[in-house]
C-alpha atoms as a PDB file:
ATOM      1  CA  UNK A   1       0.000   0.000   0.000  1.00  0.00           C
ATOM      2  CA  UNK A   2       2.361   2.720  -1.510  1.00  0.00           C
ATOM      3  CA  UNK A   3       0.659   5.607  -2.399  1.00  0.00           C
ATOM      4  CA  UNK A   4      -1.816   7.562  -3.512  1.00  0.00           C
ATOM      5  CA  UNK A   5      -3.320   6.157  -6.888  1.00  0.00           C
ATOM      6  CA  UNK A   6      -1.938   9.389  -9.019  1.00  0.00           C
ATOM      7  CA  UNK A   7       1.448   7.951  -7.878  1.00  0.00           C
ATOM      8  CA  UNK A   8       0.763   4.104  -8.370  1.00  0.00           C
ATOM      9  CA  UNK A   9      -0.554   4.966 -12.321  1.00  0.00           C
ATOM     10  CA  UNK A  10       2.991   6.958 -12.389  1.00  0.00           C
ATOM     11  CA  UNK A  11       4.556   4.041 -11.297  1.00  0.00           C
ATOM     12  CA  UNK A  12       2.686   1.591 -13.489  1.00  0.00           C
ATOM     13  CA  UNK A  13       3.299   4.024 -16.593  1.00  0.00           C
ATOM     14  CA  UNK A  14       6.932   4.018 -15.764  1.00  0.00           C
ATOM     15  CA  UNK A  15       7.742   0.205 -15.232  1.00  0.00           C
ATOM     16  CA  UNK A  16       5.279   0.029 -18.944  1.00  0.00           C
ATOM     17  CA  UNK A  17       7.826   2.631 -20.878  1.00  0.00           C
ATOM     18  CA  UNK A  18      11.084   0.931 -19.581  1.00  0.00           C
ATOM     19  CA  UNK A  19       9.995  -2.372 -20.076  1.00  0.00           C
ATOM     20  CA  UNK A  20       8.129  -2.297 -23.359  1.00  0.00           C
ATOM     21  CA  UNK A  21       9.154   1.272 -24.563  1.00  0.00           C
ATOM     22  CA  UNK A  22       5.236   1.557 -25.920  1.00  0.00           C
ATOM     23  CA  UNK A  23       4.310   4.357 -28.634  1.00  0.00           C
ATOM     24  CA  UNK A  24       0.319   4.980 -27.445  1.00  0.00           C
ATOM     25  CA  UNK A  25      -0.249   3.905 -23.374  1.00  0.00           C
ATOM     26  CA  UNK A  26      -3.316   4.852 -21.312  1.00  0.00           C
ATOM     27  CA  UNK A  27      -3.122   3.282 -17.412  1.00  0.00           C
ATOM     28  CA  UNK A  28      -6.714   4.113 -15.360  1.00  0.00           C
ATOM     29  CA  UNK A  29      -7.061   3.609 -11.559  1.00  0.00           C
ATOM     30  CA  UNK A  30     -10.526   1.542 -11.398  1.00  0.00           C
ATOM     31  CA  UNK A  31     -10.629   1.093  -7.709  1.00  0.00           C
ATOM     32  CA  UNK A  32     -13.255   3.241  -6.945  1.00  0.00           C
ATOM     33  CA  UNK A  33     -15.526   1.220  -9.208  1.00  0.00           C
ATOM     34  CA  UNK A  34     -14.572  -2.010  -6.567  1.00  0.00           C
ATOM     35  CA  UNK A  35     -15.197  -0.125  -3.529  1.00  0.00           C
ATOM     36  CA  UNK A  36     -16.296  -3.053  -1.068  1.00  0.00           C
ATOM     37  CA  UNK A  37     -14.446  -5.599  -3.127  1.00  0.00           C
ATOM     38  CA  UNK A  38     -12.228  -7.997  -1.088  1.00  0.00           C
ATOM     39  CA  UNK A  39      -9.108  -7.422  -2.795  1.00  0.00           C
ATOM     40  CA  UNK A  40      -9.887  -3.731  -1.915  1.00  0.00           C
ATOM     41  CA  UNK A  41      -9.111  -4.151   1.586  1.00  0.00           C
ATOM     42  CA  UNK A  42      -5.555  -4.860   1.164  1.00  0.00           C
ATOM     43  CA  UNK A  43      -5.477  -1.395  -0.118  1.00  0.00           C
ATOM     44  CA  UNK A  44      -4.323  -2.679  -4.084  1.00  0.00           C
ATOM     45  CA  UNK A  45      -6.059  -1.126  -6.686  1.00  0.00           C
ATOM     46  CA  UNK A  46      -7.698  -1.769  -9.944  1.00  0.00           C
ATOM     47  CA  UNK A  47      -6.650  -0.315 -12.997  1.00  0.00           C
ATOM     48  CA  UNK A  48      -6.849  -0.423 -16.671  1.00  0.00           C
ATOM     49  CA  UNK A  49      -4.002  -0.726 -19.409  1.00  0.00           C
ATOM     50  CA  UNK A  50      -3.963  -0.174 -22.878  1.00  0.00           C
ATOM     51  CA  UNK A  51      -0.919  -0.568 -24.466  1.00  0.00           C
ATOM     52  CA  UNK A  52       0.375  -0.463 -27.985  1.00  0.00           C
ATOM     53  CA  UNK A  53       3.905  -1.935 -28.548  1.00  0.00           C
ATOM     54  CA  UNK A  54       6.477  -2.636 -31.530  1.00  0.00           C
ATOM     55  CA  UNK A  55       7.476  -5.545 -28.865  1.00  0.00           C
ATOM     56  CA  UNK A  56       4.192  -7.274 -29.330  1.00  0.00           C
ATOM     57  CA  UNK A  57       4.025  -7.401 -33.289  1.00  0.00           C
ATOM     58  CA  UNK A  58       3.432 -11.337 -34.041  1.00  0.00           C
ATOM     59  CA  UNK A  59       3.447 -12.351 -30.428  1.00  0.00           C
ATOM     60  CA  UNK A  60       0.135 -14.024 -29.149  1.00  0.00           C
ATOM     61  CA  UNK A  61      -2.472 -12.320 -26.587  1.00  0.00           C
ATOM     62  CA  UNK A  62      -0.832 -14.631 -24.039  1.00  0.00           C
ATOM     63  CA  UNK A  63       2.331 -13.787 -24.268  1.00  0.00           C
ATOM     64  CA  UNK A  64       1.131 -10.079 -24.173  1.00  0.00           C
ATOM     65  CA  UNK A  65      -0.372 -10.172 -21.258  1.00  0.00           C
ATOM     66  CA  UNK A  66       2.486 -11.980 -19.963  1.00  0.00           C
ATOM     67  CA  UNK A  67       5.140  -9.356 -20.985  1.00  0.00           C
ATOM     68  CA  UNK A  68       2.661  -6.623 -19.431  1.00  0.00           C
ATOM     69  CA  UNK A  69       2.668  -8.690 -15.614  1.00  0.00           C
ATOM     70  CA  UNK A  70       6.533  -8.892 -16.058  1.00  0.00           C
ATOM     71  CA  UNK A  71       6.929  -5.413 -16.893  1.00  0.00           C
ATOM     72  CA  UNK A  72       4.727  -4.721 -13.324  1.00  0.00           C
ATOM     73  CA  UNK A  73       6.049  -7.649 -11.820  1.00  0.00           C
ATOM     74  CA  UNK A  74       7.296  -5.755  -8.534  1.00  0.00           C
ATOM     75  CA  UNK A  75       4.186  -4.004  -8.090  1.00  0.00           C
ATOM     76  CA  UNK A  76       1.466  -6.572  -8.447  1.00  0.00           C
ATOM     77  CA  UNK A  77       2.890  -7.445  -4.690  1.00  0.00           C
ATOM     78  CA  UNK A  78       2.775  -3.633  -3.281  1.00  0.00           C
ATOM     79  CA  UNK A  79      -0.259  -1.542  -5.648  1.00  0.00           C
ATOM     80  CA  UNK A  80      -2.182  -3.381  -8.277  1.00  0.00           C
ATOM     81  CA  UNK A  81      -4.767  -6.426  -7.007  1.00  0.00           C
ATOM     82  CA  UNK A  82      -5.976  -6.597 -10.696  1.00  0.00           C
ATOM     83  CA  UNK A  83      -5.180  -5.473 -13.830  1.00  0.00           C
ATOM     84  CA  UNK A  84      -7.160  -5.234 -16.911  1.00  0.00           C
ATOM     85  CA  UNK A  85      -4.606  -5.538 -19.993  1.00  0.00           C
ATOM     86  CA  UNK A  86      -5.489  -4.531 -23.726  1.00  0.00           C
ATOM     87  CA  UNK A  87      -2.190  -4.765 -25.357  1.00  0.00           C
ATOM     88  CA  UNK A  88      -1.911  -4.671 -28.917  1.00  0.00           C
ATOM     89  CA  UNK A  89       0.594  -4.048 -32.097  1.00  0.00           C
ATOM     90  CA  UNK A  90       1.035  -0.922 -33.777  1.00  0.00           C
ATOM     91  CA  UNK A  91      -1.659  -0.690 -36.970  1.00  0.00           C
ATOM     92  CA  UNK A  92      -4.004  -2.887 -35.083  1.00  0.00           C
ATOM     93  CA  UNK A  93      -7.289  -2.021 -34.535  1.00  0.00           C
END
């Protein structure tokens, strides 16, 4: 519980860009939408990725998403609970 949630998006955005050096990257705290929610009460939040990534042209959703939870590895134990992940190659749609 590090935080307030401006700084654990910083922090997301930050361990995104050095890991997968992304050209288009929107990260959204949706914690207050799971207000109640037992993962809440650790005081981890929700939030919302969309990434797009040279890194990811010809790789499979999968292996996406994998790349993404490495890239936030360190902070899945201290801010995130859950993490929504759209994650796609440049030019797709």
């Amino acid at each position: 519980m590090t935080g307030a949630p401006e700084t654990r998006v910083a922090r997301i955005r930050a361990a995104l860009v050095a890991a997968l050096a992304p050209t288009e990257l929107d990260v959204s705290d949706d914690s207050h939408a799971h207000a109640g929610h037992a993962g809440a009460l650790t005081g981890k939040g929700h939030f919302s990725v969309r990434i797009v990534a040279p890194c990811f042209a010809g790789v499979a959703p999968l292996k996406r998403h994998r790349m993404v939870y490495a890239a936030v590895d360190e902070l899945m134990n201290s801010d995130i609970h859950a993490l929504s992940i759209d994650a796609r190659a440049p030019g797709q749609s």
